[in-house]
N, C-alpha and C. Protein backbone atom coordinates (compact mmCIF):
# COMPACT_ATOMS: atom_id res chain seq x y z
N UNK A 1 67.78 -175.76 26.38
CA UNK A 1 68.02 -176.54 25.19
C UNK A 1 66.87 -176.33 24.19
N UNK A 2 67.07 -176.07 22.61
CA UNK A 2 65.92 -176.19 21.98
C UNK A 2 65.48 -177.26 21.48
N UNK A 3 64.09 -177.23 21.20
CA UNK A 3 63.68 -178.57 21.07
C UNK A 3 62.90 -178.80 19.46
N UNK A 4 63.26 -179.47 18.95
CA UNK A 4 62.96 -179.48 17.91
C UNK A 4 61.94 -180.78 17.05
N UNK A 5 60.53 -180.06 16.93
CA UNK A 5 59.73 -180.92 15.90
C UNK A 5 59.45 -181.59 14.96
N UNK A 6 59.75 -182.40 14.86
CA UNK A 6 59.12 -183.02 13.31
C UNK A 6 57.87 -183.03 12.81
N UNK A 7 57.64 -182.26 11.68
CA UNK A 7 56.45 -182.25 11.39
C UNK A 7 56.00 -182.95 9.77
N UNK A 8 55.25 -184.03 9.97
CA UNK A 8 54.96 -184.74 8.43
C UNK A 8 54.11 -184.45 7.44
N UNK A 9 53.62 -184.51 6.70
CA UNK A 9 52.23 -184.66 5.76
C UNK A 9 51.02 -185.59 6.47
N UNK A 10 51.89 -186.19 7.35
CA UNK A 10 50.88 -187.31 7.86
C UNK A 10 49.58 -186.23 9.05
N UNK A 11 49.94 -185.32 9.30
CA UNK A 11 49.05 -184.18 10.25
C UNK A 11 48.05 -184.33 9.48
N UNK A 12 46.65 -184.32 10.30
CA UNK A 12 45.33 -183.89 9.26
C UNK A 12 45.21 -182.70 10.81
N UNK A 13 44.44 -181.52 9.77
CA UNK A 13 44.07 -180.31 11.03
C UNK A 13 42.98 -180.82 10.94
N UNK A 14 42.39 -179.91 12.18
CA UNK A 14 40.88 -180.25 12.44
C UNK A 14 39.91 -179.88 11.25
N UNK A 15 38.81 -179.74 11.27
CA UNK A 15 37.87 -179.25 10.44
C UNK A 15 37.70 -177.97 10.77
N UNK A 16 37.61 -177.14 10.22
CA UNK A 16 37.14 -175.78 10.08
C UNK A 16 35.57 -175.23 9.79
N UNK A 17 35.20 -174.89 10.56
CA UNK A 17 33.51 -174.63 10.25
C UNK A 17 33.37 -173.20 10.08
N UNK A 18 32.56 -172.83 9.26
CA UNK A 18 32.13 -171.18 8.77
C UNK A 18 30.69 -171.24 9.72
N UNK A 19 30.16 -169.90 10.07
CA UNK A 19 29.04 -169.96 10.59
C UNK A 19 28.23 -169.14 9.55
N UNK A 20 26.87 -169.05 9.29
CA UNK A 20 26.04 -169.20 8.33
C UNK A 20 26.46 -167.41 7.94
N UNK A 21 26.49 -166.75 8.93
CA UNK A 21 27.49 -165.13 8.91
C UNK A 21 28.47 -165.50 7.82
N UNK A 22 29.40 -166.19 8.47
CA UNK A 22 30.44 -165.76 8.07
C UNK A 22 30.76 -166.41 6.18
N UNK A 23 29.36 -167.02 6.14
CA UNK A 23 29.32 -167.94 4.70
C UNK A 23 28.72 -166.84 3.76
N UNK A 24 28.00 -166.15 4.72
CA UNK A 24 27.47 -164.82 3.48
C UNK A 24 28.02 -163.83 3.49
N UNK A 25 29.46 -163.42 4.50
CA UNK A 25 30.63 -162.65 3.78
C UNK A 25 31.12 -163.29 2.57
N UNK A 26 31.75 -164.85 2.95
CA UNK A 26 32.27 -165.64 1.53
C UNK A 26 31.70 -164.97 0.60
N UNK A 27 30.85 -165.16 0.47
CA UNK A 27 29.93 -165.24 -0.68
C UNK A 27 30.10 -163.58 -1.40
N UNK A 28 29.83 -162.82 -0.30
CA UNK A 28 30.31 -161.39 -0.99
C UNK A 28 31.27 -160.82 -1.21
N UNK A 29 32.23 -161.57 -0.64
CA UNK A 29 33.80 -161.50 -1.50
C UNK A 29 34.50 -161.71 -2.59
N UNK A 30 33.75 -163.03 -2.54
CA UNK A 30 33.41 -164.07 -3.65
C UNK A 30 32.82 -163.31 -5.41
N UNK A 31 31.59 -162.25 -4.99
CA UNK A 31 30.76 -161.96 -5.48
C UNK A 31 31.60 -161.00 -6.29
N UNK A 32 32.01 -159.84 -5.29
CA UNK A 32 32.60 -158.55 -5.95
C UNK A 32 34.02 -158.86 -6.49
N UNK A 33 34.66 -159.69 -5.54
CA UNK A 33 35.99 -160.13 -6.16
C UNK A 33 37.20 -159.40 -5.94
N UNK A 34 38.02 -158.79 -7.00
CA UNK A 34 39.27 -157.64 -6.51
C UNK A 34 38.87 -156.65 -7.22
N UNK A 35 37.62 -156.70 -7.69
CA UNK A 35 37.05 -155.09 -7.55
C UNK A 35 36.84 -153.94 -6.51
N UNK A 36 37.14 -155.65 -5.18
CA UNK A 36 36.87 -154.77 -3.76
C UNK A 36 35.55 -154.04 -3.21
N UNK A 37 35.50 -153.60 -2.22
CA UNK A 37 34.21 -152.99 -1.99
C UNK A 37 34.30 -152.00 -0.48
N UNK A 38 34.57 -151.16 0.04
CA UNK A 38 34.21 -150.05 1.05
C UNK A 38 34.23 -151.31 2.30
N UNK A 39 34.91 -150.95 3.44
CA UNK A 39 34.81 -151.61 4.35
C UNK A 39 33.22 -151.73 5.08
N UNK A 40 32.26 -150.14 4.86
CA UNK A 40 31.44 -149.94 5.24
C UNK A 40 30.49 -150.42 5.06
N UNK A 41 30.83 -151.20 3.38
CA UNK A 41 29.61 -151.95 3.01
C UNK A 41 29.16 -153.47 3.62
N UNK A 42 29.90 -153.55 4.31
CA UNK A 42 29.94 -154.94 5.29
C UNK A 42 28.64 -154.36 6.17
N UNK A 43 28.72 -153.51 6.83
CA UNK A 43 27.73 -152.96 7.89
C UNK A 43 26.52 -153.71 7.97
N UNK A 44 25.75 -153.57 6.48
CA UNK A 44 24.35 -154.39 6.22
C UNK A 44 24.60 -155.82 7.22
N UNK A 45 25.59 -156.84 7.44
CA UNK A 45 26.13 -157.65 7.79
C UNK A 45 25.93 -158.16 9.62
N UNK A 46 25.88 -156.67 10.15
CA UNK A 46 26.17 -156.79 11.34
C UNK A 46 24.99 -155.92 11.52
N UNK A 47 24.17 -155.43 11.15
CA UNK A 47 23.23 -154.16 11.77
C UNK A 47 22.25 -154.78 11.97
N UNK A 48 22.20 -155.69 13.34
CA UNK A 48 20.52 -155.88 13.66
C UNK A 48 20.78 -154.92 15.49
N UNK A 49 19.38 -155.34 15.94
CA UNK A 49 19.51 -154.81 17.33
C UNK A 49 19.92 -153.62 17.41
N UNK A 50 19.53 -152.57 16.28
CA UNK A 50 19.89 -150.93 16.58
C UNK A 50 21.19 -150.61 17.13
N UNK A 51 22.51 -151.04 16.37
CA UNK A 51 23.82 -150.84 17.12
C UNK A 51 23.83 -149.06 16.43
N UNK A 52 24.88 -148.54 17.22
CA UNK A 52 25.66 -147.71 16.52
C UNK A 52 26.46 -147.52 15.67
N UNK A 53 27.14 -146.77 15.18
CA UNK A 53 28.26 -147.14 14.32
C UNK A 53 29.49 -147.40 14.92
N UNK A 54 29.65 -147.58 15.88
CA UNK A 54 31.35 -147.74 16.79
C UNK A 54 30.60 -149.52 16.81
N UNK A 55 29.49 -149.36 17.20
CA UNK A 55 28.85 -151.15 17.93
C UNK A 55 29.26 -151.88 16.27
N UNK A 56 28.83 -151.46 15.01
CA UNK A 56 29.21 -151.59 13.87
C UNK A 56 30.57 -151.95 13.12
N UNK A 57 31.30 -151.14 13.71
CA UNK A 57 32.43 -151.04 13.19
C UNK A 57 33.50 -152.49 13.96
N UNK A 58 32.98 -152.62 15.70
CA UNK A 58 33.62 -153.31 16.53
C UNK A 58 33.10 -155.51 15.72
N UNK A 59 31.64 -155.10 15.53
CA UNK A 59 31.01 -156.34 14.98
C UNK A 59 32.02 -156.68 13.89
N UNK A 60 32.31 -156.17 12.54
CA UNK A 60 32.83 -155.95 11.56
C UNK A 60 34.27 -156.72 11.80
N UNK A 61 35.21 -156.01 13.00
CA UNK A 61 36.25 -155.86 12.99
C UNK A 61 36.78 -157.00 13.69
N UNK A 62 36.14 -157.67 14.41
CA UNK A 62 36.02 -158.68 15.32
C UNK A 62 35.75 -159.66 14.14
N UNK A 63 34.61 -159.61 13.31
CA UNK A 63 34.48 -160.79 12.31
C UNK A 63 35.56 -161.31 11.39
N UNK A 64 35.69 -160.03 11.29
CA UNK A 64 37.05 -160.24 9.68
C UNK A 64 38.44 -160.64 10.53
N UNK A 65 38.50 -160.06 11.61
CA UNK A 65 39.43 -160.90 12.37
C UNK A 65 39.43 -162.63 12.60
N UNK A 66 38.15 -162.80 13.02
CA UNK A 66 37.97 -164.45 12.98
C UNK A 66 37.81 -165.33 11.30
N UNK A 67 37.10 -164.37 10.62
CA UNK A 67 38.04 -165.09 9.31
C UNK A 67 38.89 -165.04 8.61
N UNK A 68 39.54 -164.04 8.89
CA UNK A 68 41.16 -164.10 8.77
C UNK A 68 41.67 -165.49 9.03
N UNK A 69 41.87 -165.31 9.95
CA UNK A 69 42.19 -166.83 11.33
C UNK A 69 42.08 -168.03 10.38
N UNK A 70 40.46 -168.04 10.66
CA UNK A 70 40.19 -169.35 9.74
C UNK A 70 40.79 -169.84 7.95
N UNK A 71 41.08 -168.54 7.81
CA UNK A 71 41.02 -168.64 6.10
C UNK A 71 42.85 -168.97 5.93
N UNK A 72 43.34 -168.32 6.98
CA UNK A 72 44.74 -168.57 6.96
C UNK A 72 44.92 -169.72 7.37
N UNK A 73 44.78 -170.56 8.65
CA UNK A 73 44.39 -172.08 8.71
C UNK A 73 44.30 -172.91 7.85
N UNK A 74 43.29 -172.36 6.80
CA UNK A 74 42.68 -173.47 5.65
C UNK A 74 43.95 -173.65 4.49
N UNK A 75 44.35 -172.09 4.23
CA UNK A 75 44.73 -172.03 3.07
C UNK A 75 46.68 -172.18 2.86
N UNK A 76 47.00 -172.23 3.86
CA UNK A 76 48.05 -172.00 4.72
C UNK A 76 48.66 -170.24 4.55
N UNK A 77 48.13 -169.64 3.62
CA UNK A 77 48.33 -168.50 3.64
C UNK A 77 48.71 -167.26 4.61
N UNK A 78 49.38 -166.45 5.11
CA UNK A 78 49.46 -166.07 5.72
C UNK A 78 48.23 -165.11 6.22
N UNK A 79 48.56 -165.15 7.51
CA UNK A 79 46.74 -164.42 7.98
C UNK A 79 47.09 -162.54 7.41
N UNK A 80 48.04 -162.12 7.44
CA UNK A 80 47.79 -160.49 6.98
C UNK A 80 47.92 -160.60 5.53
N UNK A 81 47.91 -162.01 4.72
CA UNK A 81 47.62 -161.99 3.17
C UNK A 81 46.43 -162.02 2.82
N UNK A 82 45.53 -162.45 3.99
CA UNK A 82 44.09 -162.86 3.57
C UNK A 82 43.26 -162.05 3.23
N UNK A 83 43.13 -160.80 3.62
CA UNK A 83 42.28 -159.66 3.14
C UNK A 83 43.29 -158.49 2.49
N UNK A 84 43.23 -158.55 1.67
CA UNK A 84 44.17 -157.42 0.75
C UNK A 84 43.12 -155.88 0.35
N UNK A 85 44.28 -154.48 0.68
CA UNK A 85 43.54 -153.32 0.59
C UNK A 85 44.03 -152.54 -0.66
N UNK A 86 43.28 -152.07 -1.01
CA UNK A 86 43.54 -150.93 -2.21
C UNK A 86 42.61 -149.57 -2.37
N UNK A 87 43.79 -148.47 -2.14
CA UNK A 87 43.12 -147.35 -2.37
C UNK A 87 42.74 -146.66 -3.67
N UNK A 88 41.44 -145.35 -3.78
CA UNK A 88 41.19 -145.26 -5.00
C UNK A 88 41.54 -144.32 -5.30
N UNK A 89 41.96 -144.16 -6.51
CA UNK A 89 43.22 -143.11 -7.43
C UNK A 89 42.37 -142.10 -7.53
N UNK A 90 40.94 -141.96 -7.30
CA UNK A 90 40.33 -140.41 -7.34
C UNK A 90 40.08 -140.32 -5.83
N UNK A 91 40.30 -140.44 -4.72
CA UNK A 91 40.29 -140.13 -3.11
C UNK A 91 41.04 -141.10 -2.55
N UNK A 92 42.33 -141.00 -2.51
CA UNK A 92 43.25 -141.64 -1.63
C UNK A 92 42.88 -142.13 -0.06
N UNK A 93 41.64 -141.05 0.74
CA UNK A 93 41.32 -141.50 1.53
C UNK A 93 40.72 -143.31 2.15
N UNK A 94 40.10 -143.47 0.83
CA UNK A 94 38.94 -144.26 0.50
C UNK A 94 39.59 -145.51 0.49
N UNK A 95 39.84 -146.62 1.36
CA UNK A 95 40.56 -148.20 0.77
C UNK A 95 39.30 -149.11 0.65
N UNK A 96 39.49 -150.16 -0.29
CA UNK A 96 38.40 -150.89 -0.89
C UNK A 96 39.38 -152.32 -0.33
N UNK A 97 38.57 -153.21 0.27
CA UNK A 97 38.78 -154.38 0.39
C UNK A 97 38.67 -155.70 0.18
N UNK A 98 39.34 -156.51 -0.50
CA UNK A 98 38.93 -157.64 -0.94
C UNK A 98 40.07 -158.79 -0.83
N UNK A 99 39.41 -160.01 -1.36
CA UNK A 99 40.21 -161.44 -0.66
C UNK A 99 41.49 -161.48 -1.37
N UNK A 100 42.00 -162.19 -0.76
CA UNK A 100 43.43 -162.93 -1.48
C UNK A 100 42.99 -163.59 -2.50
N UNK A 101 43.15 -163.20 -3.92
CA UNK A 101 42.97 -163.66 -5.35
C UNK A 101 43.43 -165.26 -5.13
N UNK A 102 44.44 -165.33 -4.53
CA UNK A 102 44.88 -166.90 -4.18
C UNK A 102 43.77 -168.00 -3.52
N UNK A 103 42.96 -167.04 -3.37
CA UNK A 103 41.81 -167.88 -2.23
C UNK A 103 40.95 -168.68 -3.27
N UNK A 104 40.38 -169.40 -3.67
CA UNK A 104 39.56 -169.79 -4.82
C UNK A 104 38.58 -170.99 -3.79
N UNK A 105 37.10 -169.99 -4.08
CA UNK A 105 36.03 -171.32 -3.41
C UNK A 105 36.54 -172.47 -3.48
N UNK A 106 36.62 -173.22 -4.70
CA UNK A 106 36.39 -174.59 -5.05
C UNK A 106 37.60 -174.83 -4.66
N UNK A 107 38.65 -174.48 -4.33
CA UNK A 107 40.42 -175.29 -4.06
C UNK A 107 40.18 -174.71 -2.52
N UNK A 108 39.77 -174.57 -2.25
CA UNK A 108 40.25 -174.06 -0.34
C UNK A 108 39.15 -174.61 0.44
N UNK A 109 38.29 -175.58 0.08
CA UNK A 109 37.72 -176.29 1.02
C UNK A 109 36.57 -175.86 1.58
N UNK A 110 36.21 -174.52 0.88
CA UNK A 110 34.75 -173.97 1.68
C UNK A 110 33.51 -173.94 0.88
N UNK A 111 32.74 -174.82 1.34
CA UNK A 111 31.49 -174.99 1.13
C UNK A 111 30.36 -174.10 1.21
N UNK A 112 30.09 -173.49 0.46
CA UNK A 112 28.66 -171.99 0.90
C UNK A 112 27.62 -172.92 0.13
């Protein structure tokens, strides 16, 4: 049998916490905007303790995964809307990444 939920306005979700990391991605998303920016340039981000670049890439990929998560949570947005890609018209190779224009510091609840 299926079972079916009611769900109200009356729900409050939990609180959502950024960790001091993940407040100074905000911030550089924030910064550059949908000008976007090289996935690579995140690296500075994650490079302590002499990683490699695979140890780099895994830090990175793992992060933006967990604020994905969170940002879709907050915003109700869907989580594969949250980071939007665009390639560049002189090297197609090259995708530049940046937030969901929909995301706006001051309306989505995050405090940096």
């Amino acid at each position: 049998f299926p079972v079916t939920i009611n769900v109200t306005e009356d729900i409050v979700l939990a609180a959502i916490h950024f960790s001091d990391q993940e407040k100074e991605l905000l911030r550089f998303f924030f910064e550059v905007g949908e000008a976007g920016f090289e996935t690579n340039d995140l690296h500075r981000f994650f490079d302590y303790g002499d990683p490699n670049f695979d140890t780099l890439k895994k830090r990175r990929d793992l992060k933006l995964r967990e604020m994905r998560k969170k940002l879709a949570q907050m915003t109700g947005i869907s989580a594969a809307a949250i980071f939007l890609e665009k390639r560049l018209d002189s090297d197609r190779r090259v995708k530049k990444l940046y937030l969901n224009p929909e995301i706006k510091q001051e309306n989505a609840g995050i405090s940096l």
